[in-house]
C-alpha atoms as a PDB file:
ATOM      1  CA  UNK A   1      88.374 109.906  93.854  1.00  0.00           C
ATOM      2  CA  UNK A   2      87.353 112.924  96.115  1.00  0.00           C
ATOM      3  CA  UNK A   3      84.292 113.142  93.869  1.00  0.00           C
ATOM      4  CA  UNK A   4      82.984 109.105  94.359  1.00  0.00           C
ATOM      5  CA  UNK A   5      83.865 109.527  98.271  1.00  0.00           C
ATOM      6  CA  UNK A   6      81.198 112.705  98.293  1.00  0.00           C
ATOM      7  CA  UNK A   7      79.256 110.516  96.577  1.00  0.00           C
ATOM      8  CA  UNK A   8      79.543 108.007  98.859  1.00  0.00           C
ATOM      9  CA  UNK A   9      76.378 106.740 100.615  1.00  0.00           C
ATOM     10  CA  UNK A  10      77.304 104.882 103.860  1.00  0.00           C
ATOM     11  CA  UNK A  11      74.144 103.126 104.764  1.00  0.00           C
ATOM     12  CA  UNK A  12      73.123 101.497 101.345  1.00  0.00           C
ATOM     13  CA  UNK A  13      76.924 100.731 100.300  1.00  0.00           C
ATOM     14  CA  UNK A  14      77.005 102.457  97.063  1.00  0.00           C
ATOM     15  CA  UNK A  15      76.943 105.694  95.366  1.00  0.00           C
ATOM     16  CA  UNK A  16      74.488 108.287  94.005  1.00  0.00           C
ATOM     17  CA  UNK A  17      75.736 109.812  90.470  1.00  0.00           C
ATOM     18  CA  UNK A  18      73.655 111.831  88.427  1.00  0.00           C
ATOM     19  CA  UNK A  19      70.055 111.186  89.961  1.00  0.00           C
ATOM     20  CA  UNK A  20      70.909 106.998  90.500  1.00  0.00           C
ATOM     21  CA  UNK A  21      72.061 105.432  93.229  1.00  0.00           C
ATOM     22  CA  UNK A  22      74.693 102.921  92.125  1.00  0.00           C
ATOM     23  CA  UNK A  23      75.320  99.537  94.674  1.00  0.00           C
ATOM     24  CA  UNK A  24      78.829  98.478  95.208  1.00  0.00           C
ATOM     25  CA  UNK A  25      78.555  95.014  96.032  1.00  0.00           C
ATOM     26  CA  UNK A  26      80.680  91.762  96.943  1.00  0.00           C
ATOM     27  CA  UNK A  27      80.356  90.587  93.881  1.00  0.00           C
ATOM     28  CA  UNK A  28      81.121  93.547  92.233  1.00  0.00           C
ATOM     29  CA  UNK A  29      84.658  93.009  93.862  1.00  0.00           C
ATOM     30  CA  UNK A  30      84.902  89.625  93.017  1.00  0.00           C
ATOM     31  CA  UNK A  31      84.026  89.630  89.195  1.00  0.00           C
ATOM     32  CA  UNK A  32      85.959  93.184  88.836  1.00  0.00           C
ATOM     33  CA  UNK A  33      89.208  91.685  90.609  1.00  0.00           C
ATOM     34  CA  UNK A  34      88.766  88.508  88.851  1.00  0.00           C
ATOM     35  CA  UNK A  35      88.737  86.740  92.761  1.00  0.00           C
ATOM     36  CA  UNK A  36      87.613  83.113  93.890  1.00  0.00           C
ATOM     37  CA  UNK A  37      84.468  83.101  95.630  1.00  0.00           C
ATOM     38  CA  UNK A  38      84.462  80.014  97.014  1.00  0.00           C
ATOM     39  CA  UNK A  39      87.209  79.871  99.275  1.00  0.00           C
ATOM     40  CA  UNK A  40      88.189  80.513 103.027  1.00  0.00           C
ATOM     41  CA  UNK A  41      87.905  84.195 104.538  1.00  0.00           C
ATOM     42  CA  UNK A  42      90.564  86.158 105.166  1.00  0.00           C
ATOM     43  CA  UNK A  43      90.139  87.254 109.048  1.00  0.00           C
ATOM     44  CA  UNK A  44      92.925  89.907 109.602  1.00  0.00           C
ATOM     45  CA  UNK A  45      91.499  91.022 113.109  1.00  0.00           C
ATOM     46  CA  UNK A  46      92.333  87.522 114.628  1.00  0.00           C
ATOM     47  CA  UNK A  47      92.337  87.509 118.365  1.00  0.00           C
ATOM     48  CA  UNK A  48      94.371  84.725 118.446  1.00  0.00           C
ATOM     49  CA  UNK A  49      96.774  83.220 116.139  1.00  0.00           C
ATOM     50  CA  UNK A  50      98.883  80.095 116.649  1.00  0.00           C
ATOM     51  CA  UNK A  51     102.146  80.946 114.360  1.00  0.00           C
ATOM     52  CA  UNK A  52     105.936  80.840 114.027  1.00  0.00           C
ATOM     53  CA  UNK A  53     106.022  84.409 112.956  1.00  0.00           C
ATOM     54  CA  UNK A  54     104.051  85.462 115.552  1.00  0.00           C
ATOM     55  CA  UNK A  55     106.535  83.936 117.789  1.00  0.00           C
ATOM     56  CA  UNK A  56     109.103  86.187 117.133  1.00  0.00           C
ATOM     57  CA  UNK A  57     107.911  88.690 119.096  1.00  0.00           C
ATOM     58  CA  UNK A  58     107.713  88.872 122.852  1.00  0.00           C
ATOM     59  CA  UNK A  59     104.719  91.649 123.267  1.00  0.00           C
ATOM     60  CA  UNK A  60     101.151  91.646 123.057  1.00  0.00           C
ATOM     61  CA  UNK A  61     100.479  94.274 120.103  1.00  0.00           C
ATOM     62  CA  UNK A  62     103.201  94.468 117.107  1.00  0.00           C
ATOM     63  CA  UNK A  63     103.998  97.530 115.478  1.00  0.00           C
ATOM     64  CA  UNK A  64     104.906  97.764 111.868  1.00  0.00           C
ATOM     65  CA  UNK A  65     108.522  98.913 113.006  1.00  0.00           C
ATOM     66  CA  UNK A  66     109.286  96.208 114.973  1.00  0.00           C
ATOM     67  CA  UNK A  67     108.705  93.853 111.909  1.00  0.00           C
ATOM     68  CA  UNK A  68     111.327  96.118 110.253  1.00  0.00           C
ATOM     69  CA  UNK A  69     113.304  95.899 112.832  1.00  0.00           C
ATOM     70  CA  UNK A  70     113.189  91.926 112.506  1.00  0.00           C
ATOM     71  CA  UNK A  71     113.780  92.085 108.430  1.00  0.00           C
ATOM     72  CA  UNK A  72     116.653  93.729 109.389  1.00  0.00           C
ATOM     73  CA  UNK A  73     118.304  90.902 112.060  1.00  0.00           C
ATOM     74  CA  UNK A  74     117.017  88.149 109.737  1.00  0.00           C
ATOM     75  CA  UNK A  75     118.691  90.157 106.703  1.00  0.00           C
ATOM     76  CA  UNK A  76     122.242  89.202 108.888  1.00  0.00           C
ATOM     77  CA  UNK A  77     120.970  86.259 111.209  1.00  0.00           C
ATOM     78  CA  UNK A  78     117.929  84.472 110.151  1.00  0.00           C
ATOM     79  CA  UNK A  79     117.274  82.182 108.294  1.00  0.00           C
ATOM     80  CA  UNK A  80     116.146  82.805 104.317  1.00  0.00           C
ATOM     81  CA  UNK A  81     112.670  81.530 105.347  1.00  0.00           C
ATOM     82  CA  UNK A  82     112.436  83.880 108.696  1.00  0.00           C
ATOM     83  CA  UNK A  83     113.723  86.811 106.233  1.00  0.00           C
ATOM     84  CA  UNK A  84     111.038  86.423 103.130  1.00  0.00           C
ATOM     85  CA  UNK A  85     108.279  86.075 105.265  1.00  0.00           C
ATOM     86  CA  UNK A  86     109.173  89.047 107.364  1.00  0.00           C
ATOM     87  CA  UNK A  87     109.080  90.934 104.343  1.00  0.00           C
ATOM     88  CA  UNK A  88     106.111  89.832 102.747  1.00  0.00           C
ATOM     89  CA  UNK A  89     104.679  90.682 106.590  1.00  0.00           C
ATOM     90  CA  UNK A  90     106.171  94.051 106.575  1.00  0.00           C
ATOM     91  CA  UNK A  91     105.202  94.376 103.053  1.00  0.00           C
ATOM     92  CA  UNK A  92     101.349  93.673 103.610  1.00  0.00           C
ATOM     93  CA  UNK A  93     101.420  95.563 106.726  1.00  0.00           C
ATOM     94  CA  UNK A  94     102.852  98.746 105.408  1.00  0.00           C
ATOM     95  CA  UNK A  95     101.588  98.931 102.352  1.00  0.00           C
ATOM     96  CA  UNK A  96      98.111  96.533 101.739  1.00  0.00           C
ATOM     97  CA  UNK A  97      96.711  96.294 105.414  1.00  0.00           C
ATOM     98  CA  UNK A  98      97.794  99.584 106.944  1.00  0.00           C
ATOM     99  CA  UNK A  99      96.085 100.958 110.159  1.00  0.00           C
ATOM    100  CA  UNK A 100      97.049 104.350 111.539  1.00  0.00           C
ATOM    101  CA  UNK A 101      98.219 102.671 114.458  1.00  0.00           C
ATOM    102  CA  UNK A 102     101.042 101.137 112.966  1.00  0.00           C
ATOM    103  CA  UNK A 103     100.173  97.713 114.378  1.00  0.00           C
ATOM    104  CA  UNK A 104      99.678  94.431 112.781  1.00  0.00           C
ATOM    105  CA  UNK A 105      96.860  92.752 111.999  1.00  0.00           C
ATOM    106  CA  UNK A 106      97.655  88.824 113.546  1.00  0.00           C
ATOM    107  CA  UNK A 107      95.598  87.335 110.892  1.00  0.00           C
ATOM    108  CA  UNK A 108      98.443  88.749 108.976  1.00  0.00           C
ATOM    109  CA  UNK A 109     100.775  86.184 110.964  1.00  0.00           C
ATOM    110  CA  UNK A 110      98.801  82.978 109.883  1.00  0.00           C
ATOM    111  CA  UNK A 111      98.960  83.934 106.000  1.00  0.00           C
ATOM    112  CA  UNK A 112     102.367  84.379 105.596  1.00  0.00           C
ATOM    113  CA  UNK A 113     103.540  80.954 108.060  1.00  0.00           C
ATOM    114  CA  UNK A 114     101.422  79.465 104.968  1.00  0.00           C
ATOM    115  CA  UNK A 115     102.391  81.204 101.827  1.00  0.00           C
ATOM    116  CA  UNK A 116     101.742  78.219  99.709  1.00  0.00           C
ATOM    117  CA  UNK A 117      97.987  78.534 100.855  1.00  0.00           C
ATOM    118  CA  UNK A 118      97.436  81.743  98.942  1.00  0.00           C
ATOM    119  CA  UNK A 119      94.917  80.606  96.639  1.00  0.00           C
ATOM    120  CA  UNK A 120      92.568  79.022  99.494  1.00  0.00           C
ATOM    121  CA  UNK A 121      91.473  82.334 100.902  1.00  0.00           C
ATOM    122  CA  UNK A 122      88.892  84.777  99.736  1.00  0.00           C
ATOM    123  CA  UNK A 123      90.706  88.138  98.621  1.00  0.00           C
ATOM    124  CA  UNK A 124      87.627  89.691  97.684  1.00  0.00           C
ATOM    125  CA  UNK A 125      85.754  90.003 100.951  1.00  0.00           C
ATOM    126  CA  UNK A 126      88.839  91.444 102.675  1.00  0.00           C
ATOM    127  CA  UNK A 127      89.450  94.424  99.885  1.00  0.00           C
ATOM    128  CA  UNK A 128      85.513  94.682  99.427  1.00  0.00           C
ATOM    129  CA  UNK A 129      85.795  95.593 103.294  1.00  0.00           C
ATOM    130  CA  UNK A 130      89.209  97.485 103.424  1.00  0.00           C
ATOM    131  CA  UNK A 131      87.274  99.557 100.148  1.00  0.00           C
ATOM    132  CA  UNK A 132      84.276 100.093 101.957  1.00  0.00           C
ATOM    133  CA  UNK A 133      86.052 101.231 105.270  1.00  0.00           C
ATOM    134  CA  UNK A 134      87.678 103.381 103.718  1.00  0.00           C
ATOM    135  CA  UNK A 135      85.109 104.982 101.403  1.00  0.00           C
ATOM    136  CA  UNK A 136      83.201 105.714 104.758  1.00  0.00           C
ATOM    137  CA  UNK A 137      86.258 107.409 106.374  1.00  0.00           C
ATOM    138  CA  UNK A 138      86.756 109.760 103.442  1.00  0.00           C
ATOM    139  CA  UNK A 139      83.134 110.555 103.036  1.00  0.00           C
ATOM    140  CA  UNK A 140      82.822 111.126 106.558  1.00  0.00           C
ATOM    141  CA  UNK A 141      85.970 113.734 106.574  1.00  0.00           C
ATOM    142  CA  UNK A 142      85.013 115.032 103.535  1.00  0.00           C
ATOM    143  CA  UNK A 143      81.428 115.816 105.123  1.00  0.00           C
ATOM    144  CA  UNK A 144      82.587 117.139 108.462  1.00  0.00           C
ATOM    145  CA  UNK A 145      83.368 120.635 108.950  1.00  0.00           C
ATOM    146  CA  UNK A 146      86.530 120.126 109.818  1.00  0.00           C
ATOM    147  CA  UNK A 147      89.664 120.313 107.367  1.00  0.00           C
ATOM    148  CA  UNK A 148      91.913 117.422 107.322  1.00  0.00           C
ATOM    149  CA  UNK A 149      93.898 114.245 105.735  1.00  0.00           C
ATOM    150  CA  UNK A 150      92.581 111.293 105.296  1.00  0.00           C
ATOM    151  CA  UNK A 151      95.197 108.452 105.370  1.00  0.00           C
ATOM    152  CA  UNK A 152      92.582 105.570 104.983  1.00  0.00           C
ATOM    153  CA  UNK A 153      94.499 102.538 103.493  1.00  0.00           C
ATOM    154  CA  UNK A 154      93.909 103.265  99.930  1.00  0.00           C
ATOM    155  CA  UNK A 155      92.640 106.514 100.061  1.00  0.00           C
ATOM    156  CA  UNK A 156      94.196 109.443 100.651  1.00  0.00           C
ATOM    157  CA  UNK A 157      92.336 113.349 100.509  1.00  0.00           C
ATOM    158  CA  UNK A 158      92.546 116.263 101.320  1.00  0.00           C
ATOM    159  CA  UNK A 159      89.572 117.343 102.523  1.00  0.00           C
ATOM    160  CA  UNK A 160      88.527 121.172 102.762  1.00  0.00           C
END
């Protein structure tokens, strides 16, 4: 992985192996991941969303711990609903949609109040992005002179 992020070339999206520069494109994503094209996009940075899960909390920004913290009282107090979608919350925020900040993304809210709307967005623009991001983070530590971790989502290096 360290050697595709050196690689990497930010400006033209793709990668220069061996004397060719190699595009990564959108539909590279979507024919590799075997994703729809067709259907809504998925808008994690949301600046406002209008949902129950979002309701739980009384703050402007929430953290990934505090949506712990509410799998935790729903695990003895909520309801099963409240509880599953908590966790697939906490799940996509930890793990699949991870920011160093520890907060989470509201689009985030509006996909799990409507689990059985899965299939309508389009997963392939949103991990083509989150892939790309990240790519560009790595590249750019590994191409700094500075030594350090990269904790970019997906891709973690250390960089010397």
């Amino acid at each position: 992985m360290k050697e595709l992020c050196i690689q990497w070339i930010k400006r033209r999206d793709g990668f220069f192996i061996r004397s060719v520069f190699v595009p990564l494109s959108l539909l590279d994503v979507f024919v590799g991941l075997c994703l729809g094209v067709f259907e809504v996009d998925v808008e994690l940075e949301s600046e406002h969303v209008d949902s129950y899960c979002r309701s739980l909390f009384n703050c402007g920004i929430v953290k990934v711990k505090m949506v712990f913290d509410e799998v935790l009282k729903c695990h003895s107090h909520g309801t099963i609903d409240e509880f599953y979608k908590l966790y697939i919350l906490l799940g996509l925020s930890e793990f699949l949609f991870s920011n160093r900040m520890g907060n989470v993304y509201l689009g985030l809210f509006d996909i799990v109040d409507n689990l059985g709307e899965l299939h309508r967005f389009k997963w392939g623009t949103c991990v083509y992005t989150y892939l790309v991001k990240s790519l560009c983070r790595a590249s750019r530590c590994i191409h700094s002179e500075h030594n350090s971790i990269v904790l970019s989502r997906d891709v973690y290096i250390y960089c010397r």
